[in-house]
C-alpha atoms as a PDB file:
ATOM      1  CA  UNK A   1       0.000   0.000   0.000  1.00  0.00           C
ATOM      2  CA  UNK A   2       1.333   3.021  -1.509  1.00  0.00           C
ATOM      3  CA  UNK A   3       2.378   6.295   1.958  1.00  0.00           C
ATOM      4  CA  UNK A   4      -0.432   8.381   0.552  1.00  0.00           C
ATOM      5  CA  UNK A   5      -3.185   5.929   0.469  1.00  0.00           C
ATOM      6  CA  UNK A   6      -2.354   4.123   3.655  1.00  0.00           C
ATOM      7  CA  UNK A   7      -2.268   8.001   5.296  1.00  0.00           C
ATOM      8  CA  UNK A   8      -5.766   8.340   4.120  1.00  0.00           C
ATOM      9  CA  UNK A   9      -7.006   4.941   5.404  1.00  0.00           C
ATOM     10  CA  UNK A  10      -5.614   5.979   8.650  1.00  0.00           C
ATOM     11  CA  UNK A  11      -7.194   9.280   8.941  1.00  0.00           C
ATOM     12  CA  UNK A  12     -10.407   7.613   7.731  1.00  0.00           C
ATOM     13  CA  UNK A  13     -10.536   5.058  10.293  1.00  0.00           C
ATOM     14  CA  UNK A  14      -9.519   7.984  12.761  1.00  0.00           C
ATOM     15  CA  UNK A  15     -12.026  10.261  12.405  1.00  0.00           C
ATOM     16  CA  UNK A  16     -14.942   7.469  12.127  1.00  0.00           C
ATOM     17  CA  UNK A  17     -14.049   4.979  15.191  1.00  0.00           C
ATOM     18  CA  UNK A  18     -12.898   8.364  17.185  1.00  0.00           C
ATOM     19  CA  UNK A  19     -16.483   9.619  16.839  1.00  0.00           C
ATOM     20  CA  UNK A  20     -17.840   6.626  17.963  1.00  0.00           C
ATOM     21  CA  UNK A  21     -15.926   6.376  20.940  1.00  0.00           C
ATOM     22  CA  UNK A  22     -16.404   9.881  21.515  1.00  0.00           C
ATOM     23  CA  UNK A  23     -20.257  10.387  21.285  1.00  0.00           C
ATOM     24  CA  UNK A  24     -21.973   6.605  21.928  1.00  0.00           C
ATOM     25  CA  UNK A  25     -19.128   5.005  23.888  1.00  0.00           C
ATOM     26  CA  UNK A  26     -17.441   7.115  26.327  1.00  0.00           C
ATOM     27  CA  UNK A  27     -20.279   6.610  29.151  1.00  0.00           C
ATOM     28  CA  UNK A  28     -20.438   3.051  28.375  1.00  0.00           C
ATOM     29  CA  UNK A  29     -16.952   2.101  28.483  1.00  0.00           C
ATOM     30  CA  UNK A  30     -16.100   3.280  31.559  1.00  0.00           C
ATOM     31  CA  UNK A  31     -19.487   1.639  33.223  1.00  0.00           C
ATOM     32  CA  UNK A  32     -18.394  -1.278  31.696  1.00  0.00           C
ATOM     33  CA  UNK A  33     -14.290  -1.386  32.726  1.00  0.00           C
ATOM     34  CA  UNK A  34     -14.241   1.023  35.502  1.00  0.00           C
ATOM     35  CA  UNK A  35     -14.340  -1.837  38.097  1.00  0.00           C
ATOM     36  CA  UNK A  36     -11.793  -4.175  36.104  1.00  0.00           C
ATOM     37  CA  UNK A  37      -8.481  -2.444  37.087  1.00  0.00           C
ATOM     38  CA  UNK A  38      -8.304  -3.114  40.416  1.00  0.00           C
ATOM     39  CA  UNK A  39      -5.948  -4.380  43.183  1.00  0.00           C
ATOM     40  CA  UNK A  40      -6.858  -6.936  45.355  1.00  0.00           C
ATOM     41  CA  UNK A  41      -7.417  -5.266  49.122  1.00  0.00           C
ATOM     42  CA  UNK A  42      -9.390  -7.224  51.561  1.00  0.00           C
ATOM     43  CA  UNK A  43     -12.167  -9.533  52.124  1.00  0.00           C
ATOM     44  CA  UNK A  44     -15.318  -8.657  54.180  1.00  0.00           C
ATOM     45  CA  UNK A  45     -18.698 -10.445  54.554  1.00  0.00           C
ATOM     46  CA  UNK A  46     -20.894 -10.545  51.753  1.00  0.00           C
ATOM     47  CA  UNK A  47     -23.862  -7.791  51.782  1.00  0.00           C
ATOM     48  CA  UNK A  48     -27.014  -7.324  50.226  1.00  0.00           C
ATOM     49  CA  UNK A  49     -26.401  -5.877  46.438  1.00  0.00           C
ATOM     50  CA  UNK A  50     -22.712  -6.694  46.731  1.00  0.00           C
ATOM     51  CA  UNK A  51     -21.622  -8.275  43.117  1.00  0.00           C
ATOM     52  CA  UNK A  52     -21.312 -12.078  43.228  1.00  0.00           C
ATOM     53  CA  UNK A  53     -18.582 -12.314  40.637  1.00  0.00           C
ATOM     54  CA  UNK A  54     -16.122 -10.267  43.596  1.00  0.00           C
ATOM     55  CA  UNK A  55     -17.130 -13.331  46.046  1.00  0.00           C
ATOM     56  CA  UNK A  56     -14.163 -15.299  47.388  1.00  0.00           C
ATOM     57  CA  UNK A  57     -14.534 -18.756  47.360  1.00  0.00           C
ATOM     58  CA  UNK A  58     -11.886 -20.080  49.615  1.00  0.00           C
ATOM     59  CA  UNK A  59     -12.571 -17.938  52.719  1.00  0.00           C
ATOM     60  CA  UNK A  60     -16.235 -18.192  51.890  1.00  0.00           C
ATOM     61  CA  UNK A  61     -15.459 -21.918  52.394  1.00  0.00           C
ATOM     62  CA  UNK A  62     -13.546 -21.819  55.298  1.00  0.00           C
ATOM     63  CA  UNK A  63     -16.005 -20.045  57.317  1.00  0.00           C
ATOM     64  CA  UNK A  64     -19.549 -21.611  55.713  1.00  0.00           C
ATOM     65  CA  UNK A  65     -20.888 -17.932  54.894  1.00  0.00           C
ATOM     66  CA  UNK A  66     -20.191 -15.959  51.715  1.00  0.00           C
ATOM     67  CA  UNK A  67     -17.419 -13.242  51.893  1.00  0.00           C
ATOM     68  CA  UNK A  68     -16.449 -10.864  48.709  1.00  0.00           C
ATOM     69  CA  UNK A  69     -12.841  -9.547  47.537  1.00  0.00           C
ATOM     70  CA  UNK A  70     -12.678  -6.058  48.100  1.00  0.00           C
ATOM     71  CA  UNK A  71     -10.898  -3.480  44.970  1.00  0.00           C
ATOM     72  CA  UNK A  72      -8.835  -0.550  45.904  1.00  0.00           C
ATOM     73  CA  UNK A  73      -9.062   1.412  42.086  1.00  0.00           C
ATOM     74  CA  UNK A  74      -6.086   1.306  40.608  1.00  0.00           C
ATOM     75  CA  UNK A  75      -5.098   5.033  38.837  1.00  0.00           C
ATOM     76  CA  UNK A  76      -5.003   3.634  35.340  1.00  0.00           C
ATOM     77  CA  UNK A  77      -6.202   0.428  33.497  1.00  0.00           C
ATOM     78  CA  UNK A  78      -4.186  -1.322  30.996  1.00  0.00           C
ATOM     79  CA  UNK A  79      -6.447  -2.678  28.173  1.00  0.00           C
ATOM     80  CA  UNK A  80      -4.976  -5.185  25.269  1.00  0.00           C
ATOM     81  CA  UNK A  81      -5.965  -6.206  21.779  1.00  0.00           C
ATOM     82  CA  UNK A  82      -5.402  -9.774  20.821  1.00  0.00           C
ATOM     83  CA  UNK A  83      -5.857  -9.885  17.336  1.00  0.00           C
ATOM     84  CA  UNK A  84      -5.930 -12.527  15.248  1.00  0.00           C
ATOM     85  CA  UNK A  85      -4.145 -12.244  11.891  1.00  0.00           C
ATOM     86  CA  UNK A  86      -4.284 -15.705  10.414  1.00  0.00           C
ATOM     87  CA  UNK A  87      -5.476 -15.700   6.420  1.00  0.00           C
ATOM     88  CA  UNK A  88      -8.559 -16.991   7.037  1.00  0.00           C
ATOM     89  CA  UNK A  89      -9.571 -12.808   8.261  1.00  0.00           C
ATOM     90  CA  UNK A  90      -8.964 -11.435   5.045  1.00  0.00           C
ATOM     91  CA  UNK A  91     -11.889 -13.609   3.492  1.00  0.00           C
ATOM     92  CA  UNK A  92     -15.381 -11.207   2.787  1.00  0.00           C
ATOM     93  CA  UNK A  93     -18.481 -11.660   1.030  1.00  0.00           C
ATOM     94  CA  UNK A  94     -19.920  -8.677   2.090  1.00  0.00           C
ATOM     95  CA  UNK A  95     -19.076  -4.714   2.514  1.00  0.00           C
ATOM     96  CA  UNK A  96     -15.872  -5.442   4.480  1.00  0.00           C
ATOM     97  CA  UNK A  97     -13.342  -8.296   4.806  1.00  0.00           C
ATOM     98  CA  UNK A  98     -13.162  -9.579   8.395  1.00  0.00           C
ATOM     99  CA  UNK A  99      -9.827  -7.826   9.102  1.00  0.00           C
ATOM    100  CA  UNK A 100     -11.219  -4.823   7.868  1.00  0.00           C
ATOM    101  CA  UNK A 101     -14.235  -4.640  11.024  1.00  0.00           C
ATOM    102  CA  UNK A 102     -11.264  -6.210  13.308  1.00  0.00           C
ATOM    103  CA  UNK A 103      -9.363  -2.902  12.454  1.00  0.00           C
ATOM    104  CA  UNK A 104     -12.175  -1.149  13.073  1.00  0.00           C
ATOM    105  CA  UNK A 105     -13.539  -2.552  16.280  1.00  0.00           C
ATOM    106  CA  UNK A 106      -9.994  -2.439  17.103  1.00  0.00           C
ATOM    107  CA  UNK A 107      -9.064   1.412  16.830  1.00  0.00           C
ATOM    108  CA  UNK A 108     -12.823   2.262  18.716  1.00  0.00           C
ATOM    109  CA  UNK A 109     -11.521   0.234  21.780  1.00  0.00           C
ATOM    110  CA  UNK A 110      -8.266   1.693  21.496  1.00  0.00           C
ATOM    111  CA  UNK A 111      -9.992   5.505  21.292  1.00  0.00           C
ATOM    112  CA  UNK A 112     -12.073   4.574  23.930  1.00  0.00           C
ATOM    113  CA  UNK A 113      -9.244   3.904  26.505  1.00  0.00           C
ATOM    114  CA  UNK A 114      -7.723   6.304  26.044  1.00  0.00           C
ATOM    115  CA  UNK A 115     -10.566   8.860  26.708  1.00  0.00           C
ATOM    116  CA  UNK A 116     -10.736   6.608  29.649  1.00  0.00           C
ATOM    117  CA  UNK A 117      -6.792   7.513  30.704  1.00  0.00           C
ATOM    118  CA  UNK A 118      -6.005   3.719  29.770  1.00  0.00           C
ATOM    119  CA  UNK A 119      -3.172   1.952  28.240  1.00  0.00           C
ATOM    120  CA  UNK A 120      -3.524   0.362  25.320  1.00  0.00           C
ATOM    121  CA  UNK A 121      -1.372  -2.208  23.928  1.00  0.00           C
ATOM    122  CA  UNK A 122      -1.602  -5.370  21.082  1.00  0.00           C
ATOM    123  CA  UNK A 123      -0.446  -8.623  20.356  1.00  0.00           C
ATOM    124  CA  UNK A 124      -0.800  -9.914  16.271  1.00  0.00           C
ATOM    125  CA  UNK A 125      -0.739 -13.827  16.711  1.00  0.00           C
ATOM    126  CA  UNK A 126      -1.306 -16.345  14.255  1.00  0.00           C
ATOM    127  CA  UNK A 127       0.075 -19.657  15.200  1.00  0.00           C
ATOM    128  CA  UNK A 128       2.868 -17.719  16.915  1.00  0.00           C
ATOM    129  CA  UNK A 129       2.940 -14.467  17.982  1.00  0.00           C
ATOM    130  CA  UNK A 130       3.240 -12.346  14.837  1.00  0.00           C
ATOM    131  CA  UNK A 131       4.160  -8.697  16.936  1.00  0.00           C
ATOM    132  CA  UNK A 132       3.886  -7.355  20.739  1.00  0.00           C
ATOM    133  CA  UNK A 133       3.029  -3.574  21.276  1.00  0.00           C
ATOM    134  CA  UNK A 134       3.760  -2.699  24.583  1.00  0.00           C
ATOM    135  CA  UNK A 135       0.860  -0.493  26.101  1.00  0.00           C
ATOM    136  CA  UNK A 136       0.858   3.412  25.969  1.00  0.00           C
ATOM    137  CA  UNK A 137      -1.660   6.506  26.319  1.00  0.00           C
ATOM    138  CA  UNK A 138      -2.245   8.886  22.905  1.00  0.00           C
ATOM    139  CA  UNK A 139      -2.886   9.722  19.753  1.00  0.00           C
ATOM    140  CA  UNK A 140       0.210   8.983  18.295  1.00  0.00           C
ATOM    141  CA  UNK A 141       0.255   5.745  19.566  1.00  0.00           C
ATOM    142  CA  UNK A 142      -3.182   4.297  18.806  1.00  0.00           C
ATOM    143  CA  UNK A 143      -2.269   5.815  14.933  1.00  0.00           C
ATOM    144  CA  UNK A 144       0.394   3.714  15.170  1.00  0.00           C
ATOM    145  CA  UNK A 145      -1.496   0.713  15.585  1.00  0.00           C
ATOM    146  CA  UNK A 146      -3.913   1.378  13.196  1.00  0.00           C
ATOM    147  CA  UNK A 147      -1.427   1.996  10.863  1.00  0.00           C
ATOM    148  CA  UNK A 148      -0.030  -2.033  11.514  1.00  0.00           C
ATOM    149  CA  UNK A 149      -3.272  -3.516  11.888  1.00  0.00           C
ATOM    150  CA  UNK A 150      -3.885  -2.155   8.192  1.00  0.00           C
ATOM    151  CA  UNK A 151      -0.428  -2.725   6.681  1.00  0.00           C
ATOM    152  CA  UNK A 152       0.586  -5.797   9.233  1.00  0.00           C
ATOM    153  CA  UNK A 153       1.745  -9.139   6.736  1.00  0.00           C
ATOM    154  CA  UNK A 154       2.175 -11.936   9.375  1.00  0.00           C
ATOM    155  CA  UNK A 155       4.411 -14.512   8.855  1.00  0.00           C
ATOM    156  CA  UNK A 156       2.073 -17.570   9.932  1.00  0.00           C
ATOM    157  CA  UNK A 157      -1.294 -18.125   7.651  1.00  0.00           C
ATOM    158  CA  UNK A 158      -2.962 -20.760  10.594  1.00  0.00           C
ATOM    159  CA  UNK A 159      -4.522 -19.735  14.381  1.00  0.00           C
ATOM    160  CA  UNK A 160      -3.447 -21.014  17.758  1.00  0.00           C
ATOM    161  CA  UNK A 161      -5.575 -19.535  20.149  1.00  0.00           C
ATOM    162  CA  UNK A 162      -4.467 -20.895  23.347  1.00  0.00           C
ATOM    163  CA  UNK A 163      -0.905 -20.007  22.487  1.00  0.00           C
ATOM    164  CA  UNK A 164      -1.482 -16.674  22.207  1.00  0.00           C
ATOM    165  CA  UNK A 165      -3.451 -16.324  25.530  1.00  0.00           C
ATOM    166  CA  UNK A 166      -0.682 -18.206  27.455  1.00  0.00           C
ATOM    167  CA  UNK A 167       2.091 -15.572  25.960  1.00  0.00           C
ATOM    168  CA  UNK A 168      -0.533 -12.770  27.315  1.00  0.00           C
ATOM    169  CA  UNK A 169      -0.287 -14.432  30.607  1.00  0.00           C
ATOM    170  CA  UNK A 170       3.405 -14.242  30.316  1.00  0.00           C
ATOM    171  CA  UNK A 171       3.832 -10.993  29.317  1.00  0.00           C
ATOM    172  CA  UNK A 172       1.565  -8.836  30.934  1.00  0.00           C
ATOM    173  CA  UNK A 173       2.341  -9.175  34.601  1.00  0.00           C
ATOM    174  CA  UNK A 174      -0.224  -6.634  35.473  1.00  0.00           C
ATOM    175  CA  UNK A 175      -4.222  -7.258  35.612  1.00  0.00           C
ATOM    176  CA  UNK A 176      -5.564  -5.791  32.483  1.00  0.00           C
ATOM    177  CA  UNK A 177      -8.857  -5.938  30.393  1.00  0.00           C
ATOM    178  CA  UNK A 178      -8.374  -7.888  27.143  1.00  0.00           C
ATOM    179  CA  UNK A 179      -9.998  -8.156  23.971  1.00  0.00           C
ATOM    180  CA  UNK A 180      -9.367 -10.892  22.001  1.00  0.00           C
ATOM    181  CA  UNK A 181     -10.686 -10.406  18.469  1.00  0.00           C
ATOM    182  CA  UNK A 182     -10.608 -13.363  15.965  1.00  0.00           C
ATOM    183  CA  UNK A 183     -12.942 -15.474  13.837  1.00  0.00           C
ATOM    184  CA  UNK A 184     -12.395 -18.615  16.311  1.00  0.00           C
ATOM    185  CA  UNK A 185     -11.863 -20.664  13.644  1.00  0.00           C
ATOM    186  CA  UNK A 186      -9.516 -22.686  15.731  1.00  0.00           C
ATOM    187  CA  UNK A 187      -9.659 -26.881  15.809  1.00  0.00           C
ATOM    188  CA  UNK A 188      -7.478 -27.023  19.113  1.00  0.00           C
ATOM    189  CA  UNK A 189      -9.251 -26.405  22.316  1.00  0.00           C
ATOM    190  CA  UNK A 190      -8.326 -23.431  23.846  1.00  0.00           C
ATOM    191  CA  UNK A 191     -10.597 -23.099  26.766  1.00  0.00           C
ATOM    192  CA  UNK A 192      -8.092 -24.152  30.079  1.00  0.00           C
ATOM    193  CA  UNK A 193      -5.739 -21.538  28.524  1.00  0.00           C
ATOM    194  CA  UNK A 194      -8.758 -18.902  28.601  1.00  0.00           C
ATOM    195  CA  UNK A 195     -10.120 -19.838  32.119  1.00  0.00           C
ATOM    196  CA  UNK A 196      -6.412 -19.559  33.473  1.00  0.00           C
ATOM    197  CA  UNK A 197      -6.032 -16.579  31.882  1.00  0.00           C
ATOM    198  CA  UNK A 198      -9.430 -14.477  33.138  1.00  0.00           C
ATOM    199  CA  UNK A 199      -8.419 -15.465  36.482  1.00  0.00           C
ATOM    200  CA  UNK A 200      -5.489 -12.922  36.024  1.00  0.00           C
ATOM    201  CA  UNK A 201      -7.005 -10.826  33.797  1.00  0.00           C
ATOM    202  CA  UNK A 202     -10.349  -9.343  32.390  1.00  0.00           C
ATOM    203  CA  UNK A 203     -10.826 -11.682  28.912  1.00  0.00           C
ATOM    204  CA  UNK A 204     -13.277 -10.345  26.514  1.00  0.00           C
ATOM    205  CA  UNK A 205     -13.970 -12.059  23.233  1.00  0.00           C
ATOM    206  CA  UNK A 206     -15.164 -10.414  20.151  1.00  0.00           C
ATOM    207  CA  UNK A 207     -15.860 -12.759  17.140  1.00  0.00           C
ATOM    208  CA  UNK A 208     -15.802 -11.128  13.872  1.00  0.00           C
ATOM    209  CA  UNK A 209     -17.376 -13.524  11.205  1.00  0.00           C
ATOM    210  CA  UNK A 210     -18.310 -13.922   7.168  1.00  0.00           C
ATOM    211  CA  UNK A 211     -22.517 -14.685   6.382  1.00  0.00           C
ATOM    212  CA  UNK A 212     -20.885 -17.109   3.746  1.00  0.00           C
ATOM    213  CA  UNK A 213     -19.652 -19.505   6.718  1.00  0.00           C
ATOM    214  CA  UNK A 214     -22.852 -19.297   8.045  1.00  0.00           C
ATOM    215  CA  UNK A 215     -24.343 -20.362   5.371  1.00  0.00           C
ATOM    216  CA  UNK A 216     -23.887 -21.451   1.778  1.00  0.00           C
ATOM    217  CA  UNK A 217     -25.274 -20.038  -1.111  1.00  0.00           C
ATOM    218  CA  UNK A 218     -27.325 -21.686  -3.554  1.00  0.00           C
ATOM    219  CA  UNK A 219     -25.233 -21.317  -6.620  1.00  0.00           C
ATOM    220  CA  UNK A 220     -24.005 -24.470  -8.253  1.00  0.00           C
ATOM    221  CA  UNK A 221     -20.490 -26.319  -7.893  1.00  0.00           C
ATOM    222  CA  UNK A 222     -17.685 -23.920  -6.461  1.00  0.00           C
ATOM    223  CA  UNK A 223     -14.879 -24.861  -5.098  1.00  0.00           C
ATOM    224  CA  UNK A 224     -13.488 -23.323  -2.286  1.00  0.00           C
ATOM    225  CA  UNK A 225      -9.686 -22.945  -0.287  1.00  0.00           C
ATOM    226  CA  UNK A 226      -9.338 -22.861   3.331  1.00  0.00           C
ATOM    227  CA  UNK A 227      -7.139 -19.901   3.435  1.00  0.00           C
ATOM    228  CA  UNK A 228      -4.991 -21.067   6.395  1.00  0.00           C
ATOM    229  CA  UNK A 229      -4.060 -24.290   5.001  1.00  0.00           C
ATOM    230  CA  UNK A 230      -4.204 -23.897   1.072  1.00  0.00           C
ATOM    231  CA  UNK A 231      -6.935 -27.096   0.922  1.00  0.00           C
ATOM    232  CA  UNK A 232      -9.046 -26.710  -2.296  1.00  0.00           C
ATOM    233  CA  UNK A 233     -12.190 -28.766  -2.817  1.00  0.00           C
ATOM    234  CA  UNK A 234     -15.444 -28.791  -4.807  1.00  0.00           C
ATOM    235  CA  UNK A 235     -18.905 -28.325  -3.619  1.00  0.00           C
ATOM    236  CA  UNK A 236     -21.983 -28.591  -5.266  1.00  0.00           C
ATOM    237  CA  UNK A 237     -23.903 -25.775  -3.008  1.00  0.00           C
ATOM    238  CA  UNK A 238     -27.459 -26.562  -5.040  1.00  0.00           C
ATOM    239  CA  UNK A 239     -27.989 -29.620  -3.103  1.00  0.00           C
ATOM    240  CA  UNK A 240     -30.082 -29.129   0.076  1.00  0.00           C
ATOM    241  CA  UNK A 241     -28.255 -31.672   1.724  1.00  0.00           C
ATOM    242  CA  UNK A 242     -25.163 -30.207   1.347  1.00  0.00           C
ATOM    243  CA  UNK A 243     -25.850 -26.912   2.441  1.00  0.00           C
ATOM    244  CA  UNK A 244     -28.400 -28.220   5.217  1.00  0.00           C
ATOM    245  CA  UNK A 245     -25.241 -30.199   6.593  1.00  0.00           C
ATOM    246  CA  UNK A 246     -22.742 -27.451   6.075  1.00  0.00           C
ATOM    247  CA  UNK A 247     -25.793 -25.130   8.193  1.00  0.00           C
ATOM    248  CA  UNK A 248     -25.387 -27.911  11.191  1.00  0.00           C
ATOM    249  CA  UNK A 249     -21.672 -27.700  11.363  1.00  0.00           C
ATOM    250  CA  UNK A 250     -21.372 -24.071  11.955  1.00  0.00           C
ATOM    251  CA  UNK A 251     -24.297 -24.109  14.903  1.00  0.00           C
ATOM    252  CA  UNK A 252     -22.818 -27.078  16.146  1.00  0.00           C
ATOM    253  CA  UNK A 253     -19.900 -24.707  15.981  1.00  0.00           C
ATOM    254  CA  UNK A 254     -20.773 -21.555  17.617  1.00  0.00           C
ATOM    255  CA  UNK A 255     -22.489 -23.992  20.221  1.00  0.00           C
ATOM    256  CA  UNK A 256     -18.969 -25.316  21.302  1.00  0.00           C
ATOM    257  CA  UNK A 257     -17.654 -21.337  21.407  1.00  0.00           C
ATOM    258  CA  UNK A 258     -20.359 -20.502  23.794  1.00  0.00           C
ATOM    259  CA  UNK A 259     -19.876 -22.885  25.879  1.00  0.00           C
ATOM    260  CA  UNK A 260     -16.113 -22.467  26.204  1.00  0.00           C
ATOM    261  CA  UNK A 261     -16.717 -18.734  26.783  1.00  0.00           C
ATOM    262  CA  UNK A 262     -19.416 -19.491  28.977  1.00  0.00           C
ATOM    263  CA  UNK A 263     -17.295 -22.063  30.841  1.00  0.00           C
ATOM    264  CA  UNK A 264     -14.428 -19.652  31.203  1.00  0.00           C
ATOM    265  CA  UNK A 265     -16.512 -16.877  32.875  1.00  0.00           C
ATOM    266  CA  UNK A 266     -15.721 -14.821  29.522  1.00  0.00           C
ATOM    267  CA  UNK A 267     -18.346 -12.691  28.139  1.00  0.00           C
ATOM    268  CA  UNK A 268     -17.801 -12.521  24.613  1.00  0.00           C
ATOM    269  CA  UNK A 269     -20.168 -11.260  21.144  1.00  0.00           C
ATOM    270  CA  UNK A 270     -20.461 -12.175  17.855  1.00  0.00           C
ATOM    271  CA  UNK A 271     -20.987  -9.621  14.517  1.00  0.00           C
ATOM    272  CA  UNK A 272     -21.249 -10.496  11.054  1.00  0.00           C
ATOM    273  CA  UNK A 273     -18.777  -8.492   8.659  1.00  0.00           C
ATOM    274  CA  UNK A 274     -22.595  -7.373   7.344  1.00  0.00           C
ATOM    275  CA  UNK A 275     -23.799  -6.354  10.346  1.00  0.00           C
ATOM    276  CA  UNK A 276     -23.125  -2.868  12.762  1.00  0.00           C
ATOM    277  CA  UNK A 277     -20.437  -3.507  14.926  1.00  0.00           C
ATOM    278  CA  UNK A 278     -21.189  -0.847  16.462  1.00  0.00           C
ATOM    279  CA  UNK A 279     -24.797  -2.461  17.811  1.00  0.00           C
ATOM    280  CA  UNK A 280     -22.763  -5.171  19.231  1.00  0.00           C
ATOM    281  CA  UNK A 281     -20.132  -3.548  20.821  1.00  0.00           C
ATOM    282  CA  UNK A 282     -23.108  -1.702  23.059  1.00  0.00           C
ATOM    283  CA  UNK A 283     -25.026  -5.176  23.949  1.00  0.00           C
ATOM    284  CA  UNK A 284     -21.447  -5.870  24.886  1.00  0.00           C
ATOM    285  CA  UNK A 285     -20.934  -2.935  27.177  1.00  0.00           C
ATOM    286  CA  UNK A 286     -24.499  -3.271  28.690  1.00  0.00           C
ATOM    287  CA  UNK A 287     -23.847  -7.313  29.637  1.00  0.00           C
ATOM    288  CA  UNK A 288     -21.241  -5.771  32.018  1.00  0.00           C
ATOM    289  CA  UNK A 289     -22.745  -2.621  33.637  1.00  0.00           C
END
């Protein structure tokens, strides 16, 4: 991508997600992080209206009535983007490829902490971790990483999930809120590596996804290539049976995810590359406050 173009896309991308975070988000962000960077205090007895997620198990055990963790607020939260770039995000049937609402998504997070006096910092990981920017407040920062998230060519063309949530773990010694945005197109199970990791930190999943893996169209044979491991194969998409079965595996899908989120204590949404992201970034927001 040619200086003057990529300049454009930037200020583009700028001015639209900076807007958003500006007039719709900037209330609703901080209701829905304020309470996630935190340092563990204390533990008291649990009260009427207290939040049950803050409860503490072990002493709650120990003494056979329920006691909660109490936060002192920490002066600054650190929030990260876990993006995925494996090939399979630059695949789109619609207005946008799914890298391009990833970027997007991406960049109104990233303008929404730092309204919020937060850190912001990314990880690119494929199969292996692709790039690490540490966190940092400003403008010229977040810039920055929009500028890589459009321009970024990763090494790797597959996903490993849980690899790239155990280096977070690693890295970030600090609690912090993170978003991890990918397609979840991922055959290895990464949910231990999640529930480990929202124990230390505040996981968040955002799946960005295609209509076209949803469902198949109705237009004859086409053959198709899974971009992250070059396998081409013919389907005849007219037969019902074919795209009735192709229907069950994505459900049967998307039931797994939920379940592993749910499992993990991660709340997480889904948007089609069709769809507003910015509709399900609120529903996000509001499952929090």
């Amino acid at each position: 991508m040619e200086t003057s173009e990529l300049l454009k896309r930037v200020r583009h991308i700028e001015i639209k997600t900076r807007g958003l975070s500006s007039n719709i988000f900037a209330g609703e962000y901080h209701s829905a992080f304020k309470g996630r960077g935190m340092a563990f205090s204390e533990v008291r007895e649990y009260s009427y209206g207290d939040d049950i997620r803050d409860i503490e198990w072990n002493v709650t055990a120990r003494f056979n009535k329920p006691y909660i963790k109490v936060f002192e607020e920490e002066r600054e939260l650190t929030v990260m983007l876990l993006v995925d770039v494996s090939a399979s995000h630059d695949f789109g049937s619609a207005v946008q490829t799914k890298r391009e609402m990833v970027t997007e998504i991406a960049a109104t997070l990233a303008f929404s902490a730092i309204q919020n006096n937060d850190k912001i910092g990314v990880v690119f990981f494929s199969d292996r971790i692709e790039k690490f920017i540490p966190p940092k407040k400003g403008r010229k920062h977040i810039l920055y990483i929009i500028r890589e998230l459009l321009e970024f060519k990763p090494e790797s063309t597959r996903t490993d999930i849980k690899m790239a949530v155990e280096y977070l773990t690693q890295v970030i010694k600090r609690r912090c809120t993170c978003f991890v945005l990918s397609d979840f197109i991922d055959e290895q199970d990464f949910r231990q590596a999640l529930t480990i990791a929202n124990r230390k930190h505040d996981m968040v999943a955002i799946q960005v996804y295609d209509r076209r893996i949803a469902e198949l169209p109705n237009i004859g044979l086409i053959r198709v290539k899974d971009a992250e491991t070059g396998h081409l194969q013919w389907i005849d998409s007219s037969s019902s049976r074919v795209r009735n079965a192709h229907a069950r595996w994505w459900q049967e899908r998307q039931n797994v995810l939920a379940d592993t989120f749910t499992r993990s204590n991660v709340d997480h949404v889904s948007v089609r590359t069709d769809q507003d992201y910015v509709v399900a970034l609120r529903s996000l927001f509001a499952q929090r406050s």
